[in-house]
Protein backbone atom coordinates (compact mmCIF):
# COMPACT_ATOMS: atom_id res chain seq x y z
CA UNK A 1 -97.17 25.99 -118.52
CA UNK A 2 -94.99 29.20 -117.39
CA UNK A 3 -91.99 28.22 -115.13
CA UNK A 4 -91.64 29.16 -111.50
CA UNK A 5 -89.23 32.13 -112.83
CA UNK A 6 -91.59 33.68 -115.14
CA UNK A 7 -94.51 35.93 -113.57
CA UNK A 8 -98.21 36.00 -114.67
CA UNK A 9 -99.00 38.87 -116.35
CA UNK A 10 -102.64 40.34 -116.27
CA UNK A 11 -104.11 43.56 -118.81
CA UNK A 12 -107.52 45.31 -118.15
CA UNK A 13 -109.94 45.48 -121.42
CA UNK A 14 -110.07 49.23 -122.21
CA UNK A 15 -111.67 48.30 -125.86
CA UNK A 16 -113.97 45.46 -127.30
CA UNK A 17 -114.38 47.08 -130.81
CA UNK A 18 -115.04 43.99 -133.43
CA UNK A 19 -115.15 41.48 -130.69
CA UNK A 20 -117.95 42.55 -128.12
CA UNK A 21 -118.94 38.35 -127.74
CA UNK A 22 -114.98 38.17 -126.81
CA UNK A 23 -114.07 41.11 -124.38
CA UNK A 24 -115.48 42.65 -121.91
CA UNK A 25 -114.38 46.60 -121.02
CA UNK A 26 -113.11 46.59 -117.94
CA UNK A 27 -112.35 42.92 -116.91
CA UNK A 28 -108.91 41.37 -116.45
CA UNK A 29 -107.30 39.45 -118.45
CA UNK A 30 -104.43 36.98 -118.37
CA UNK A 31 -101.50 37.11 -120.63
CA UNK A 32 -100.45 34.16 -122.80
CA UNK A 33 -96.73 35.35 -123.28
CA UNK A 34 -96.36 34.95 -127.00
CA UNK A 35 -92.80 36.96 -128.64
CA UNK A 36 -94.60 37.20 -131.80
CA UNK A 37 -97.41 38.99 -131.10
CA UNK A 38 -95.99 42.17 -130.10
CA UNK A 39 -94.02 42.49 -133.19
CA UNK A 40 -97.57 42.62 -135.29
CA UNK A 41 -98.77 44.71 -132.52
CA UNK A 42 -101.24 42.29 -130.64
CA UNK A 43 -101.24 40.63 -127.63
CA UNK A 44 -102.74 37.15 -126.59
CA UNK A 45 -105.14 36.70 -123.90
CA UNK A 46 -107.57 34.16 -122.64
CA UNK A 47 -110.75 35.79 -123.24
CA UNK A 48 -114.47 34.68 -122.42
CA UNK A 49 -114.08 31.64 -124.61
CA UNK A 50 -111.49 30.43 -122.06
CA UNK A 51 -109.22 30.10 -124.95
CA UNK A 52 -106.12 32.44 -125.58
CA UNK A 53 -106.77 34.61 -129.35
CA UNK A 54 -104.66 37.60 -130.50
CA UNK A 55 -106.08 40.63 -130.27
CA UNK A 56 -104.96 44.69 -130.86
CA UNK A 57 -102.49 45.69 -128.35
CA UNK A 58 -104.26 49.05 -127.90
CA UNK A 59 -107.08 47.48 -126.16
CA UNK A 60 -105.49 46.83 -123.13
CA UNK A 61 -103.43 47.87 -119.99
CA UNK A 62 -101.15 46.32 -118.38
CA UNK A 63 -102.13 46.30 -114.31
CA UNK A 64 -100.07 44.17 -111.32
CA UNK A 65 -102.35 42.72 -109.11
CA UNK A 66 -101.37 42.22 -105.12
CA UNK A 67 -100.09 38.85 -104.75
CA UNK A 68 -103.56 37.51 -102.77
CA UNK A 69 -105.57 38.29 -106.30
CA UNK A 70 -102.68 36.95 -108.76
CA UNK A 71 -103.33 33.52 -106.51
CA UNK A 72 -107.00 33.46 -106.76
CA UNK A 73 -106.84 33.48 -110.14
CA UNK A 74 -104.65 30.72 -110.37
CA UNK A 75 -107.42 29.10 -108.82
CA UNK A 76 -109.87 29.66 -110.89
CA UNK A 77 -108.42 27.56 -113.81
C-alpha cells in the first residue's frame, strides 16, 4: 500500500515483444515502485494478469495523467 506522500505512477506499453498474452501496446499501466528493478533495467507493473511482473524498462513511457483519471483508476481496483 503506497503512503499518502508517495504518488502513483502510470507508463504507456510502447512494446509487448516476448509477452504479447501480458501487454498490450498502447495501454496504461500502473507502477509497482520496486528500487531494484531499475538497477537490472526493468520495471514492475500490474499487467493483464492483474498481478505486478518485471518487465524491460524500454517498453514503456512514463505519462502523468490529470488528477480526474489518476482517481478513476484507483477505482478500478
Amino acid at each position: 500500500m503506497q503512503s499518502a506522500n508517495t504518488k502513483t505512477q502510470f507508463v504507456v506499453c510502447i512494446s509487448n515483444k516476448d509477452y504479447p498474452a501480458s501487454l498490450e501496446v498502447r495501454k496504461i499501466y500502473q507502477v509497482v515502485l520496486d528500487s531494484h528493478a531499475g538497477q537490472h533495467q526493468m520495471i514492475r507493473v500490474v499487467d493483464e494478469s492483474g498481478d505486478d511482473y518485471l518487465y524491460p524498462l524500454n517498453y514503456f513511457i512514463p505519462i502523468e495523467l490529470p488528477k480526474a483519471v489518476e482517481e478513476a483508476f484507483s477505482l478500478v481496483s
